[in-house]
PDB file of N, CA and C in Angstrom:
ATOM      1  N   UNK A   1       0.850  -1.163   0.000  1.00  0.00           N
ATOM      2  CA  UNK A   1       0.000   0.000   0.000  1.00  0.00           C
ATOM      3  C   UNK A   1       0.902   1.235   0.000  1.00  0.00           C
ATOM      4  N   UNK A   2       0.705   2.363  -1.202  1.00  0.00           N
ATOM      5  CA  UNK A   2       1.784   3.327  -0.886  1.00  0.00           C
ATOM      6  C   UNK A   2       0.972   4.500   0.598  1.00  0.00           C
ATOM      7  N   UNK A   3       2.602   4.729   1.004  1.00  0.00           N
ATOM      8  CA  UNK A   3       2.467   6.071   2.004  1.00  0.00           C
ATOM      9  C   UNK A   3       1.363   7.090   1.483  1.00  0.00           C
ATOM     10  N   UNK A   4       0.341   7.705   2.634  1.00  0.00           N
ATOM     11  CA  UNK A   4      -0.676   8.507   2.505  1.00  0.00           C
ATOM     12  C   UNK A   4       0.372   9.631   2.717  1.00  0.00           C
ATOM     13  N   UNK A   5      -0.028  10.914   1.505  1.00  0.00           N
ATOM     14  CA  UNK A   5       0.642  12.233   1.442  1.00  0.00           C
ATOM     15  C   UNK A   5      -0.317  12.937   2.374  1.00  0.00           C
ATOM     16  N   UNK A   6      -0.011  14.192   2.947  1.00  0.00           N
ATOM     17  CA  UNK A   6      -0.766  15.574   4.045  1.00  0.00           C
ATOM     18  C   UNK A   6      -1.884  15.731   2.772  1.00  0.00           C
ATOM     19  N   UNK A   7      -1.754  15.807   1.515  1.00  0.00           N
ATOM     20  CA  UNK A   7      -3.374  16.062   0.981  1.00  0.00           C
ATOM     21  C   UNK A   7      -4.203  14.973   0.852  1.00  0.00           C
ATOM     22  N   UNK A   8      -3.649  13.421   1.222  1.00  0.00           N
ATOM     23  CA  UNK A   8      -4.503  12.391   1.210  1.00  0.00           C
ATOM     24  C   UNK A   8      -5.090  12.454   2.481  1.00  0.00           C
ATOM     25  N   UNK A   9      -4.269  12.699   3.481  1.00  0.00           N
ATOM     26  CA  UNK A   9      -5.227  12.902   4.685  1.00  0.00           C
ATOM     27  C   UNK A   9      -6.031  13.441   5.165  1.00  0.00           C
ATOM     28  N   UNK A  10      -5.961  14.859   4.227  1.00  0.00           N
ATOM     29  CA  UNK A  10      -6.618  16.061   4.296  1.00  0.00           C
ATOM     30  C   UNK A  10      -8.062  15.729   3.580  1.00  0.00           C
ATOM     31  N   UNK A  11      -7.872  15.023   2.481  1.00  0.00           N
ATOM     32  CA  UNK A  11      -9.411  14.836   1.870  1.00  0.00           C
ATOM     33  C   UNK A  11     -10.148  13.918   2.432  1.00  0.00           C
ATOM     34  N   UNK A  12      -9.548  12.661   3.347  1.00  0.00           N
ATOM     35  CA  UNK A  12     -10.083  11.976   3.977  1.00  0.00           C
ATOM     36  C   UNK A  12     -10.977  12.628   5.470  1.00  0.00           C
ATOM     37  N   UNK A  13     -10.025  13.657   6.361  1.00  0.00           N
ATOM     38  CA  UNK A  13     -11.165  14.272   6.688  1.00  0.00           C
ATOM     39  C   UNK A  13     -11.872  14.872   6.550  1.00  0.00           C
ATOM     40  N   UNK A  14     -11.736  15.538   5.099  1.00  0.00           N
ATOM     41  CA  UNK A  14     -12.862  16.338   4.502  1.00  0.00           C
ATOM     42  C   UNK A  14     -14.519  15.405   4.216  1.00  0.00           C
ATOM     43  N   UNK A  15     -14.032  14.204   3.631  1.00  0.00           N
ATOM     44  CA  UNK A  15     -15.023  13.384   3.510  1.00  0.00           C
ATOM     45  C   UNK A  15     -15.813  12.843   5.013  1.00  0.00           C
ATOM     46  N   UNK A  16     -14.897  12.851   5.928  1.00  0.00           N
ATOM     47  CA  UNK A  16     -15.741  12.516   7.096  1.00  0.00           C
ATOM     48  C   UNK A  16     -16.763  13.687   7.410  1.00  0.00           C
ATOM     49  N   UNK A  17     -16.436  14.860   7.516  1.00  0.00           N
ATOM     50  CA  UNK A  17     -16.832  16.239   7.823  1.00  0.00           C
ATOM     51  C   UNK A  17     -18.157  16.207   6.969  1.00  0.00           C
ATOM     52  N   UNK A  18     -17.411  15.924   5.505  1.00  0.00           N
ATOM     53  CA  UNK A  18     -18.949  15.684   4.117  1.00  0.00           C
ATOM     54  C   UNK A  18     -20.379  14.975   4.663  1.00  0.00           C
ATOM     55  N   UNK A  19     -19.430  13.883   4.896  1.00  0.00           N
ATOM     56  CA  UNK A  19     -20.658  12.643   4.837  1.00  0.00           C
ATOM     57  C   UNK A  19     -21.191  12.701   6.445  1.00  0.00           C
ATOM     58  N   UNK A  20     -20.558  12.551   7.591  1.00  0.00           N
ATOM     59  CA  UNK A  20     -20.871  12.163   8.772  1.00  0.00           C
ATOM     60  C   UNK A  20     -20.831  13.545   9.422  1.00  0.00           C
ATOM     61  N   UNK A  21     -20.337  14.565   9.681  1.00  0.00           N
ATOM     62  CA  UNK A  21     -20.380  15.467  10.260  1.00  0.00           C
ATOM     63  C   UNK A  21     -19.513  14.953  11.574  1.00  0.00           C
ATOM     64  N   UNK A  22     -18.235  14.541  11.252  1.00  0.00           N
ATOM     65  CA  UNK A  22     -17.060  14.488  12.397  1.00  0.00           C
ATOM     66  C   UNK A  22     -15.799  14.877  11.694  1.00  0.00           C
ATOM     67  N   UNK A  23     -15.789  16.260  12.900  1.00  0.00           N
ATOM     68  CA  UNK A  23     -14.398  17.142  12.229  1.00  0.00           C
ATOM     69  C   UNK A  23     -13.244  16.735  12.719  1.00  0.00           C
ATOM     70  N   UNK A  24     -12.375  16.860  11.850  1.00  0.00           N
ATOM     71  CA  UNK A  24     -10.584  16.358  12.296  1.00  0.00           C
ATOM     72  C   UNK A  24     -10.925  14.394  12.671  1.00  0.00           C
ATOM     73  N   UNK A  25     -11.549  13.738  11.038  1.00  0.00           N
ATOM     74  CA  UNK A  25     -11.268  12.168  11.694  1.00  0.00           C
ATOM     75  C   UNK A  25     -10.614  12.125  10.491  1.00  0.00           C
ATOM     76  N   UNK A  26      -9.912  11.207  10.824  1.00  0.00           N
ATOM     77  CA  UNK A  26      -9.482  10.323   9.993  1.00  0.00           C
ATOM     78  C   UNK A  26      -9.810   8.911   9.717  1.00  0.00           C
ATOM     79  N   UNK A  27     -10.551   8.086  10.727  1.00  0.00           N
ATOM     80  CA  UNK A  27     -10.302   7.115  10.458  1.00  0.00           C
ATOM     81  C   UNK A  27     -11.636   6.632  11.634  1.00  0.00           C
ATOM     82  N   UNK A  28     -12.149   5.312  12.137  1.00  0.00           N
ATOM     83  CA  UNK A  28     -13.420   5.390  12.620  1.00  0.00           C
ATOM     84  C   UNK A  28     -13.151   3.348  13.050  1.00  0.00           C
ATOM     85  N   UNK A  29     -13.567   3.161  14.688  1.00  0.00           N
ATOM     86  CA  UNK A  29     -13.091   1.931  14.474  1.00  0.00           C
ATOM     87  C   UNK A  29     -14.607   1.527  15.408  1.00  0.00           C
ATOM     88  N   UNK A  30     -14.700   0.906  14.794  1.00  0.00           N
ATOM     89  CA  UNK A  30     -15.870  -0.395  15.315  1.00  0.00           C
ATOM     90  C   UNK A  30     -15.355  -2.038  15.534  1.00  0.00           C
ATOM     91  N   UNK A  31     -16.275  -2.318  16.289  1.00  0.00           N
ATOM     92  CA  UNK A  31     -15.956  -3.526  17.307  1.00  0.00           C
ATOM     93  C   UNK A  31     -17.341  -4.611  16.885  1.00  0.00           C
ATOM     94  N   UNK A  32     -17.907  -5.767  16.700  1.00  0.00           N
ATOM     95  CA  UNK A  32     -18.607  -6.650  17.295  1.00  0.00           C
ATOM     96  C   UNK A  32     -17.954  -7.946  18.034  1.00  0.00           C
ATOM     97  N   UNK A  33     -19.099  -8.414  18.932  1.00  0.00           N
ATOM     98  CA  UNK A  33     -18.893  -9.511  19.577  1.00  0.00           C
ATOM     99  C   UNK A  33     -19.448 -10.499  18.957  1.00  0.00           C
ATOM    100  N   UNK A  34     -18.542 -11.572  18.749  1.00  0.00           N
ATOM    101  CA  UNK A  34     -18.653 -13.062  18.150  1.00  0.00           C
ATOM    102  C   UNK A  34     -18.832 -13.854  18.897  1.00  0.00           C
ATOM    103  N   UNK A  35     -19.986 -14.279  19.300  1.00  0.00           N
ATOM    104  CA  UNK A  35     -20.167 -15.714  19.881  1.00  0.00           C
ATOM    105  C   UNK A  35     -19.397 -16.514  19.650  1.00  0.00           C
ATOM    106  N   UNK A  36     -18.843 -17.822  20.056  1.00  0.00           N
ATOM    107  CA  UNK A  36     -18.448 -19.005  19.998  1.00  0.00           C
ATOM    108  C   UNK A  36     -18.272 -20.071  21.102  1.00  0.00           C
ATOM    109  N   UNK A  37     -18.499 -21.020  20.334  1.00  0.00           N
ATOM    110  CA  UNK A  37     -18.223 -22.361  21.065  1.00  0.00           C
ATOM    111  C   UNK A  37     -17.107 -22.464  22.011  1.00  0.00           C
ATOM    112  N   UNK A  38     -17.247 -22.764  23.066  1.00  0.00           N
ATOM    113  CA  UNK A  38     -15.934 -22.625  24.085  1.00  0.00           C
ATOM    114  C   UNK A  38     -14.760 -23.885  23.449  1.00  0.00           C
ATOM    115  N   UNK A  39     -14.031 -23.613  22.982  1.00  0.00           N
ATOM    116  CA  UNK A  39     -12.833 -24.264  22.310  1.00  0.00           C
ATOM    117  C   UNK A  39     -12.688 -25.493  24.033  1.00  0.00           C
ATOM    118  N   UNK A  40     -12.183 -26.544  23.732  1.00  0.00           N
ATOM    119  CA  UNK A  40     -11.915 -27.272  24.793  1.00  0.00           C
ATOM    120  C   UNK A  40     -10.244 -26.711  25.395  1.00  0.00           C
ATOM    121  N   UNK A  41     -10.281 -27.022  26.411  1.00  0.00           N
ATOM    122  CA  UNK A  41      -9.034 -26.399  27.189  1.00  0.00           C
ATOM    123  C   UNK A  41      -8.329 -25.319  27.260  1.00  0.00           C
ATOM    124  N   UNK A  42      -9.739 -24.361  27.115  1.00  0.00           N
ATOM    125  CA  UNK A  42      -9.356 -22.944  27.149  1.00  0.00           C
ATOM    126  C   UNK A  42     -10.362 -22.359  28.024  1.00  0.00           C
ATOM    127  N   UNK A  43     -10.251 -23.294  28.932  1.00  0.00           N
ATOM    128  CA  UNK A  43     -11.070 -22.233  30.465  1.00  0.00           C
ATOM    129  C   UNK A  43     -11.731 -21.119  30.272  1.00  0.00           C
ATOM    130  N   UNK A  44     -11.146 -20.535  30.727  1.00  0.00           N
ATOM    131  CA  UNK A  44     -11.870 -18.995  30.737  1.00  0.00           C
ATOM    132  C   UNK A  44     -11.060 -18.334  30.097  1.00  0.00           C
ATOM    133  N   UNK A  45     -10.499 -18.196  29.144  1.00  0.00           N
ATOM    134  CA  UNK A  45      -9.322 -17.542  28.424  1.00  0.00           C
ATOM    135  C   UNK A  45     -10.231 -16.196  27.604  1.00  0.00           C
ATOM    136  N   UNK A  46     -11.387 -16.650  26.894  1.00  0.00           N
ATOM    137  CA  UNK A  46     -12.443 -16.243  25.757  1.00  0.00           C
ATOM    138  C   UNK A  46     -13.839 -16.112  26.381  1.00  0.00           C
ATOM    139  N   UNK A  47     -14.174 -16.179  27.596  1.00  0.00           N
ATOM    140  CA  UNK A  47     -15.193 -15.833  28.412  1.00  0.00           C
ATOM    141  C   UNK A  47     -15.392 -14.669  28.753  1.00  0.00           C
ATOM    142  N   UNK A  48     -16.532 -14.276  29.147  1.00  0.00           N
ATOM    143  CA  UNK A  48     -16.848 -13.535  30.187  1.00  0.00           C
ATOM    144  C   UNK A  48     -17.882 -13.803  30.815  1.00  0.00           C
ATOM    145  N   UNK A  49     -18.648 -13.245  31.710  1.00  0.00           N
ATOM    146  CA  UNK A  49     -18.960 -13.283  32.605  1.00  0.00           C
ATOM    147  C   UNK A  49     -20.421 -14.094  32.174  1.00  0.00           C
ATOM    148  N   UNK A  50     -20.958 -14.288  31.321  1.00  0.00           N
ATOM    149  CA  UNK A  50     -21.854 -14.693  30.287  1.00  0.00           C
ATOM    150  C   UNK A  50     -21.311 -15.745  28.830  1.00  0.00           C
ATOM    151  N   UNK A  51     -20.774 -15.458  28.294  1.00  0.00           N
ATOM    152  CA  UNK A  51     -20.493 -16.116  27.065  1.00  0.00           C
ATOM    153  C   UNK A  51     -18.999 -16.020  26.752  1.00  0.00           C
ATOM    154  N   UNK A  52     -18.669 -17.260  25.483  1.00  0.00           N
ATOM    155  CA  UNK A  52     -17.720 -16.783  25.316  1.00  0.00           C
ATOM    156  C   UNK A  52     -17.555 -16.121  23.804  1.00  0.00           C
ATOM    157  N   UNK A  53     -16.394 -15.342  23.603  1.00  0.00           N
ATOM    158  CA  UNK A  53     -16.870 -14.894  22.695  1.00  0.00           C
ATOM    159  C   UNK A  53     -15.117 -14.234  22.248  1.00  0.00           C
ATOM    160  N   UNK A  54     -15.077 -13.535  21.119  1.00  0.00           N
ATOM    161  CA  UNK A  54     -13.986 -12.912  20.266  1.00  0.00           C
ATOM    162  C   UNK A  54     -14.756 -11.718  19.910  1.00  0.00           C
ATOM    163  N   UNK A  55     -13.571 -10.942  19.946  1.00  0.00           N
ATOM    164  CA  UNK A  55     -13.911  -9.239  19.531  1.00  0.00           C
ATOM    165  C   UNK A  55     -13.126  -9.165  18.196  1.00  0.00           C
ATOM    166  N   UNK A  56     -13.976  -8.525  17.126  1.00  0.00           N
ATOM    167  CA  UNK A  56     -14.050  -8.505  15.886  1.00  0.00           C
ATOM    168  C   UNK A  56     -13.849  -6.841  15.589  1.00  0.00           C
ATOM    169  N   UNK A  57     -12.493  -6.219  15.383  1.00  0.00           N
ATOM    170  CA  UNK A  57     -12.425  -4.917  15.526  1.00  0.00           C
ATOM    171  C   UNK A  57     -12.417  -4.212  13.774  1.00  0.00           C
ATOM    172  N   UNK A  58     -12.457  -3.324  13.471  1.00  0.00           N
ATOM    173  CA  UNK A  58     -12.400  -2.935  12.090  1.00  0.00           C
ATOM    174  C   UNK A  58     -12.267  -1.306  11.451  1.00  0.00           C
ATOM    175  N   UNK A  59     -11.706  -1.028  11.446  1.00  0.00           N
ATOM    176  CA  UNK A  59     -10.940   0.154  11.279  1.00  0.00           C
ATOM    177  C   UNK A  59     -11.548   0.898   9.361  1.00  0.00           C
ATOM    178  N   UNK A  60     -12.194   1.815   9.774  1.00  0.00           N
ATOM    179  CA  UNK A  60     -12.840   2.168   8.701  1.00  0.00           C
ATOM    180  C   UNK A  60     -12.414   4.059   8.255  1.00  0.00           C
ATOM    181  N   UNK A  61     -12.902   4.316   7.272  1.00  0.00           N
ATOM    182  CA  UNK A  61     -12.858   5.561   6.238  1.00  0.00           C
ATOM    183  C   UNK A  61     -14.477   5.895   6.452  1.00  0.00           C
ATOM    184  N   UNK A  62     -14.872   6.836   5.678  1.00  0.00           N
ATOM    185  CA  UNK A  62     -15.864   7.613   5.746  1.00  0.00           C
ATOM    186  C   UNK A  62     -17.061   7.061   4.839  1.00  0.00           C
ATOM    187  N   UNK A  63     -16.525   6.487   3.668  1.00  0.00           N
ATOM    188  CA  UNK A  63     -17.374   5.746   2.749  1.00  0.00           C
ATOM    189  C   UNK A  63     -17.496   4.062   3.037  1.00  0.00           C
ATOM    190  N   UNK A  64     -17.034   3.582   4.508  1.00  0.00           N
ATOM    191  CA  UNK A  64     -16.674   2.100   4.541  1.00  0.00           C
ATOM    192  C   UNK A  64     -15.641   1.499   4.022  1.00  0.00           C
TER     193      UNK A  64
END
């Protein structure tokens, strides 16, 4: 992936500002929780207090 130049970054928060109305972003990160099957011999490693589960993180732009 080439290096982002100061005007690539610059239009990227312009587009956030455009579309979403959040000034000075660059960049936007969301999370879901994944259920799963408790893997055998992994205790509580992937638990909580309820289920177990994996966090699914994802790092986004203004258009997705």
């Amino acid at each position: 992936m080439p290096e982002k130049t100061n005007d690539d970054w610059v239009n990227i928060a312009n587009d956030f500002y455009r579309k979403k109305q959040f000034a000075n972003c660059v960049g936007a990160v969301d999370r879901k929780h994944v259920r799963i099957k408790m893997p055998t011999g992994s205790e509580s490693l992937l638990c909580n207090y309820k289920y177990c589960l994996v966090l699914l993180l994802a790092l986004v732009v203004a258009d997705y």
